[in-house]
Protein backbone atom coordinates (compact mmCIF):
# COMPACT_ATOMS: atom_id res chain seq x y z
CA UNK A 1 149.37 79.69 -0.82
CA UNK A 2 148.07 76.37 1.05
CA UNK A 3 148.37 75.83 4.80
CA UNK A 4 146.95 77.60 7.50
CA UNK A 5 147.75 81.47 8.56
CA UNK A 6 146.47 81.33 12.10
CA UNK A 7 144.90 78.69 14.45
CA UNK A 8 143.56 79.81 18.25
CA UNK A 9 142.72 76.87 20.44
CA UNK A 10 141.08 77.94 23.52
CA UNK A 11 142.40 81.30 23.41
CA UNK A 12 141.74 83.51 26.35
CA UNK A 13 143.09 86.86 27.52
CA UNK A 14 142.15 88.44 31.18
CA UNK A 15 142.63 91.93 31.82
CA UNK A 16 142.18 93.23 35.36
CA UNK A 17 140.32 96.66 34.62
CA UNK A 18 137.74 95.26 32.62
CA UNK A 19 134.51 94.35 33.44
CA UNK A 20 134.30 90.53 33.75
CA UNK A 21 137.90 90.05 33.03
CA UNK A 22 137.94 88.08 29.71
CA UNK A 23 138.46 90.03 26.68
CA UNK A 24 138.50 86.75 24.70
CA UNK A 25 137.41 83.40 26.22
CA UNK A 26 137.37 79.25 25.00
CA UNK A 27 138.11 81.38 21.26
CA UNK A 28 138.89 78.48 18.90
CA UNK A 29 139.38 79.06 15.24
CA UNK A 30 141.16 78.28 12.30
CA UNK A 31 141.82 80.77 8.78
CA UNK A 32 143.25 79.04 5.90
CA UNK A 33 146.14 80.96 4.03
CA UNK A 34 145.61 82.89 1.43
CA UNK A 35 141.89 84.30 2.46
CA UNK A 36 140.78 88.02 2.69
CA UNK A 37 139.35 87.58 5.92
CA UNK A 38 136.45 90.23 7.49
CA UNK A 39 137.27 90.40 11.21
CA UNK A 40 133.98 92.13 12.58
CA UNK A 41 131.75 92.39 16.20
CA UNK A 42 130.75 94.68 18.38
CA UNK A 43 133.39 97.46 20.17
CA UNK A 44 134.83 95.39 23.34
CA UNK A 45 134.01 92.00 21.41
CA UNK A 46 137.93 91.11 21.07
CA UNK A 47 138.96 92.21 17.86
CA UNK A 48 142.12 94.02 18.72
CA UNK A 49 143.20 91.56 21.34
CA UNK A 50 143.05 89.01 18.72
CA UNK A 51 144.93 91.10 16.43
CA UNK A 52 147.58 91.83 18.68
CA UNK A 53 147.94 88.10 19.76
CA UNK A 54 148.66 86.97 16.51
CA UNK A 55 150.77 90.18 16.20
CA UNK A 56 152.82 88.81 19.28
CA UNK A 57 152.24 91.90 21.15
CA UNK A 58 149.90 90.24 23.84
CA UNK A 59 150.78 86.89 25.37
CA UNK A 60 146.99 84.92 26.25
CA UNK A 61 146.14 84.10 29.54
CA UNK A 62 144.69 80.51 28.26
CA UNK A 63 145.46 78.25 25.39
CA UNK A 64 147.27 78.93 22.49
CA UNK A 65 147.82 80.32 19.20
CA UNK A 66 149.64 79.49 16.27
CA UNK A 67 150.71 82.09 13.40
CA UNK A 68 151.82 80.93 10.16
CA UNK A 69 153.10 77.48 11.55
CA UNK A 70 154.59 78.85 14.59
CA UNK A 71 154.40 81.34 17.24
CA UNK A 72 153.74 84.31 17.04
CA UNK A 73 157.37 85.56 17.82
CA UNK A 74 158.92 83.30 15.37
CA UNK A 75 156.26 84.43 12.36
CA UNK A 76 156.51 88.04 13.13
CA UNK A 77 159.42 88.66 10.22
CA UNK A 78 156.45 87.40 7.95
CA UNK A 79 153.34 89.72 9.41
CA UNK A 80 152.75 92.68 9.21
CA UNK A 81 150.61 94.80 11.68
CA UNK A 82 148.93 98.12 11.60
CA UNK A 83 146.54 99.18 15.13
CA UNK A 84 144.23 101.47 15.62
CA UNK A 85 146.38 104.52 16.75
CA UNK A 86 149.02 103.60 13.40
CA UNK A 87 152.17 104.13 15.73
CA UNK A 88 154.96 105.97 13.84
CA UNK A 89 158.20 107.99 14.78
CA UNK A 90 156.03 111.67 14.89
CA UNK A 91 159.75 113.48 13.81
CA UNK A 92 160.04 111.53 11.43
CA UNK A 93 159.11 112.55 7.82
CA UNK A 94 157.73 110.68 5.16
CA UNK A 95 160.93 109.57 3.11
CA UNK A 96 162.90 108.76 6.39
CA UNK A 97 160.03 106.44 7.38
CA UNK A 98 159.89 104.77 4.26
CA UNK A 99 164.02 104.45 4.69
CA UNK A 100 163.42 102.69 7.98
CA UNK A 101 160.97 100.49 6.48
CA UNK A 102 164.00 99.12 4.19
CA UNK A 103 166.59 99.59 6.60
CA UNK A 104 164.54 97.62 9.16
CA UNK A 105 163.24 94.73 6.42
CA UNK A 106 165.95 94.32 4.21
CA UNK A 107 165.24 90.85 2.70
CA UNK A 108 161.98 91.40 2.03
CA UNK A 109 161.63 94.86 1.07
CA UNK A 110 159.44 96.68 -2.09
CA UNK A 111 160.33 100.03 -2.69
CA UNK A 112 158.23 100.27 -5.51
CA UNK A 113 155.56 99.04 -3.48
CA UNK A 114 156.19 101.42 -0.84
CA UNK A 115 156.38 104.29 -3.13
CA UNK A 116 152.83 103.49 -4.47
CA UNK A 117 150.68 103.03 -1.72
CA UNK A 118 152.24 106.31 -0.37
CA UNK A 119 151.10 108.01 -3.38
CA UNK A 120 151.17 111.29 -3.31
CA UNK A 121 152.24 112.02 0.24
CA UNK A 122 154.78 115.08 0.81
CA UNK A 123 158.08 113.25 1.17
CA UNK A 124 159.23 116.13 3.61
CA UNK A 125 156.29 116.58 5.79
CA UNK A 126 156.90 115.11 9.22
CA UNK A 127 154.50 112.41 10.15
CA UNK A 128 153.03 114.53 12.97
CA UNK A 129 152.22 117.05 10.56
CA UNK A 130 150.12 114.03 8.75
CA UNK A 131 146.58 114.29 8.61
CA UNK A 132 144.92 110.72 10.25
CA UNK A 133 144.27 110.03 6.73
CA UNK A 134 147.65 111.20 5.25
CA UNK A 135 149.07 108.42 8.87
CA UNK A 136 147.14 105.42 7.29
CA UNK A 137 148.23 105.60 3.87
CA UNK A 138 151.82 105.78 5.30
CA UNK A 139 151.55 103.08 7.92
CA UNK A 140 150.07 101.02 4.75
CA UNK A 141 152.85 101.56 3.04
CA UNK A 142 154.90 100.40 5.56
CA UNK A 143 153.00 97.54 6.03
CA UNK A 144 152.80 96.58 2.46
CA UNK A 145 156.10 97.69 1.45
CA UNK A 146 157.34 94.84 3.96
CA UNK A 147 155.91 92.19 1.54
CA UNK A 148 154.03 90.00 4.45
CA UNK A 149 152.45 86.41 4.26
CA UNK A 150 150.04 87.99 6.66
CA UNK A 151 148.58 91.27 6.60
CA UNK A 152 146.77 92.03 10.28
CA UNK A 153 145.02 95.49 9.93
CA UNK A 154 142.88 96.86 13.24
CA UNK A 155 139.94 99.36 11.85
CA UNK A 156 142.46 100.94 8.76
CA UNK A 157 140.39 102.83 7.32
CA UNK A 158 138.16 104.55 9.95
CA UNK A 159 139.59 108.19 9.43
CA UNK A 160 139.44 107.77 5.69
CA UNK A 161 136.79 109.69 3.54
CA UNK A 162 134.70 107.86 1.36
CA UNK A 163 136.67 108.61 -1.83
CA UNK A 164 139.65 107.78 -0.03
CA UNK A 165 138.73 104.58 1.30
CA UNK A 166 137.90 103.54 -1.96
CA UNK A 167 141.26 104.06 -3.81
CA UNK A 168 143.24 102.83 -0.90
CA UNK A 169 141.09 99.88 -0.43
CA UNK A 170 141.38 98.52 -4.33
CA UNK A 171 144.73 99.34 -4.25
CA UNK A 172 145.17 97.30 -0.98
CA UNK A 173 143.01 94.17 -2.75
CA UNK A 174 145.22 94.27 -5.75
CA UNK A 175 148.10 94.26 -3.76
CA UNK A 176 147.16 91.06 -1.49
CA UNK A 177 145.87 89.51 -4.81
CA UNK A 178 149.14 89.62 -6.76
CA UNK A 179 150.98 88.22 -3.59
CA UNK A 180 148.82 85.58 -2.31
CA UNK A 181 148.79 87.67 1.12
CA UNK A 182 146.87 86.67 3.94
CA UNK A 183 144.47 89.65 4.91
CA UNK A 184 142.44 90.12 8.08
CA UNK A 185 141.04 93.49 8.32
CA UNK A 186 139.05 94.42 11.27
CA UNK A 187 136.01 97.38 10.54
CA UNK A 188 132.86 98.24 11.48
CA UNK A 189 131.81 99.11 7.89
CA UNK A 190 129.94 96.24 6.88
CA UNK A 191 128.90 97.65 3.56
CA UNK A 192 132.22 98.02 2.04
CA UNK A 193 133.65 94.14 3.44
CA UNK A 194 130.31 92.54 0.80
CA UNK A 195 132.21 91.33 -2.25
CA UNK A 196 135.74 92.16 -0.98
CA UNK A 197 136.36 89.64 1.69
CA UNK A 198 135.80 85.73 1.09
CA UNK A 199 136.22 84.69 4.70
CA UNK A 200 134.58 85.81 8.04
CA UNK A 201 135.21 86.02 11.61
CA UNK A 202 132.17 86.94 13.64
CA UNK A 203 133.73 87.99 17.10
CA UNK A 204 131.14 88.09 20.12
CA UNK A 205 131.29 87.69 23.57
CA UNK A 206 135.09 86.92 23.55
CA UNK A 207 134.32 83.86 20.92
CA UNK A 208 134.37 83.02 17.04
CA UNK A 209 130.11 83.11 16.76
CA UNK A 210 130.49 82.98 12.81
CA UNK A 211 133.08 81.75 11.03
CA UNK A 212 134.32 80.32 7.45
CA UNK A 213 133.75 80.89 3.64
CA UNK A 214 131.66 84.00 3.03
CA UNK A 215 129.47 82.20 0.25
CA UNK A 216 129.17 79.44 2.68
CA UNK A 217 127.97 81.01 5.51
CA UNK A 218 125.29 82.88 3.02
CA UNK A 219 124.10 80.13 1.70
CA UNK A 220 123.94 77.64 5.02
CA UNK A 221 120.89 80.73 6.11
CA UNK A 222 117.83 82.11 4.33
CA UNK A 223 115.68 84.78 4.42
CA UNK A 224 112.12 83.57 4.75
CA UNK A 225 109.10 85.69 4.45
CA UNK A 226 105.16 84.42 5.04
CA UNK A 227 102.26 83.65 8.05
CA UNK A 228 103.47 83.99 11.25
CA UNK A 229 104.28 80.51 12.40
CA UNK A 230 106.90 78.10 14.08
CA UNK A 231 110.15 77.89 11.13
CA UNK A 232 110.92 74.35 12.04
CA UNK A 233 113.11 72.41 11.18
CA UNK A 234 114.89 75.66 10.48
CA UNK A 235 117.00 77.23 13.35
CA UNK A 236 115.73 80.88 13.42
CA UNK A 237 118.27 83.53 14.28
CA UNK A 238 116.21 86.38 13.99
CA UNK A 239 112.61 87.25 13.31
CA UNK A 240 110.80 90.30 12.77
CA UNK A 241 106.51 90.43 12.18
CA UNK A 242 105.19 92.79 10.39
CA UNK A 243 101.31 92.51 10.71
CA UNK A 244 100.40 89.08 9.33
CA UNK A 245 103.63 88.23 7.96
CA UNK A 246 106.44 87.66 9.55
CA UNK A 247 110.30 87.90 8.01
CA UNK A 248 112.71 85.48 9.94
CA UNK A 249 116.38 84.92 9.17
CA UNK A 250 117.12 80.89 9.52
CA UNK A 251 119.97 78.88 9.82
CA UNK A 252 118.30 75.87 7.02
CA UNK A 253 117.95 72.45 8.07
CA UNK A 254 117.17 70.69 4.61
CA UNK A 255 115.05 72.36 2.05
CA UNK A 256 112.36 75.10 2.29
CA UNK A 257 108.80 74.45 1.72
CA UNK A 258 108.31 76.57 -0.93
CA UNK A 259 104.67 75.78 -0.08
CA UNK A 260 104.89 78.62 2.82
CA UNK A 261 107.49 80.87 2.59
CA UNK A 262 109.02 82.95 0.06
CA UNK A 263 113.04 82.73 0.50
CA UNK A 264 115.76 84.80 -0.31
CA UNK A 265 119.53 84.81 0.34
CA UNK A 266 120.33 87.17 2.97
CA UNK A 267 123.21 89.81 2.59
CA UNK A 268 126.66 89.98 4.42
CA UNK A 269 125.38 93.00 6.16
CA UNK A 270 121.85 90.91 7.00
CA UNK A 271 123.51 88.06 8.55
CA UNK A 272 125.97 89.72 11.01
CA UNK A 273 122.98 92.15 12.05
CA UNK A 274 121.01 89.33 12.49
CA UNK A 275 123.66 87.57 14.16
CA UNK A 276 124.51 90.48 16.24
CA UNK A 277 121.26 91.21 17.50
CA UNK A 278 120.52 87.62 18.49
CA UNK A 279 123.80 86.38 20.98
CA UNK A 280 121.56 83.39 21.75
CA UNK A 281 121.65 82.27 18.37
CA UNK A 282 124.18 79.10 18.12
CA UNK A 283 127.85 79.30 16.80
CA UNK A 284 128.75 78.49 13.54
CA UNK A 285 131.81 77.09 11.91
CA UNK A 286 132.44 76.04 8.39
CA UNK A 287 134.94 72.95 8.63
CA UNK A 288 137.95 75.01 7.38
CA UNK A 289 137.52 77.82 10.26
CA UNK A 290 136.92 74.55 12.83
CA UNK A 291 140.04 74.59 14.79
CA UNK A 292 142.19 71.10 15.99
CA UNK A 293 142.11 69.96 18.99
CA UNK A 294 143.96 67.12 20.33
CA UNK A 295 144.21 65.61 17.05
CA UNK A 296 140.25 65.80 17.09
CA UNK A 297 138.13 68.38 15.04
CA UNK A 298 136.58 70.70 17.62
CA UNK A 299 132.38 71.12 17.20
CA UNK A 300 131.13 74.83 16.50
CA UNK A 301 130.57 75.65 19.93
């Protein structure tokens, strides 16, 4: 799939109850179709507004954003959204909200699909008599059984055990892979996004702070380890001394000197910590995430 699955231009959304108003704020961003995306920040960074703008259940309060080629209302046959809370019909059981599903997406609809990522769910159990777990597999179904372009999923698999997650999340890769589907999974478990998501949305302060290629955003930083001293020309992120050595995370400006550190790749997990602990550090877009402006590419702000 080519083109591009979402693009926020100055995005902003004000809410009246929260402290300093802005939930998001000057967000600019662009994901390519076709990526497994990592949406990840702290809580009250933005994530779920941004999901649910591109979901077209929030209108922004400033600038724009665009959804598949269009707005968000005109893409939302194509998307398909699962939040936090995985809203379903609680007397509903499990076969009668798979039959909605098809009833309600007719042209687009995979039974078979449907039937597998429900697994082994009791067909006659009403969904309020789900376990959260037994809620996410079904509202995956229903999310996958729709067939989207775009796949927008807030925190899935927070009430998921560990064994669990694991099945339903390499049966949810397989499932984007054979369809070309655009992913963007929000989650606060860093470990399990390394070497399942090729793109990367750093969300902080109501703004895109990271963004781009995964292997690109590894390799623009390094890991460097020796005396403590000034890391010029490098842009240091984060830095940590340890007696009379000191371990600093860089963004690298040309080649290391070999000559004085010891450097090292960082991990995923590494570089949003780093990143996370360090707000001051500057923003970083890879051109593909850089959104358009005006006809004009905008800089990584």
């Amino acid at each position: 799939m080519t083109g591009v699955a979402i693009e926020a231009t100055g995005l902003g959304v004000k809410y009246r109850n929260r402290e300093g108003g802005w939930a998001l704020r000057d967000c600019s961003f662009r994901l390519p179709a076709g990526r497994v995306c990592a949406l990840v920040g702290p809580n009250g960074a933005g994530k779920s507004t941004l999901l649910a703008l591109a979901a077209g259940l929030l209108r922004p309060s400033a600038g724009s954003v665009r959804v598949l080629g269009g707005t968000p209302a005109e893409a939302r046959a194509r998307l398909a959204f699962v939040a936090q809370d995985k809203p379903l019909y609680p007397q509903l059981t499990v076969d009668a909200t798979l039959w909605a599903g098809a009833e309600l997406n007719p042209a687009t609809w995979d039974q078979d699909t449907a039937e597998r990522i429900a697994g082994d769910l009791p067909r006659g159990a009403r969904v309020r008599d789900l376990s959260g777990g037994q809620r996410t597999r079904l509202a995956l179904a229903l999310a996958l059984g729709k067939r989207p372009e775009l796949l927008l999923l807030d925190e899935p698999m927070a009430d998921l055990d560990p064994l669990a997650r694991q099945e339903l999340m390499g049966a949810l890769m397989a499932e984007t892979a054979e369809h070309a589907t655009t992913l963007v999974m929000s989650s606060h478990l860093l470990t399990e996004l390394e070497g399942v998501c090729d793109y990367l949305l750093l969300v902080d302060g109501g703004r895109v702070r990271l963004g781009g290629e995964t292997d690109d955003l590894l390799a623009a930083h390094a890991l460097l380890t020796g005396p403590v001293r000034d890391t010029a020309p490098h842009t240091a992120v984060e830095s940590r001394t340890t007696g009379r050595m000191q371990t600093t995370l860089v963004r690298t400006e040309g080649p290391v000197d070999r000559g004085i550190w010891d450097s090292a790749e960082p991990s995923l997990e590494e570089l949003l910590l780093a990143h996370l602990r360090s707000p001051q550090a500057p923003a970083l877009l890879t051109p593909s995430a850089t959104a358009a402006e005006e006809g004009k590419e905008v800089a990584a702000v």
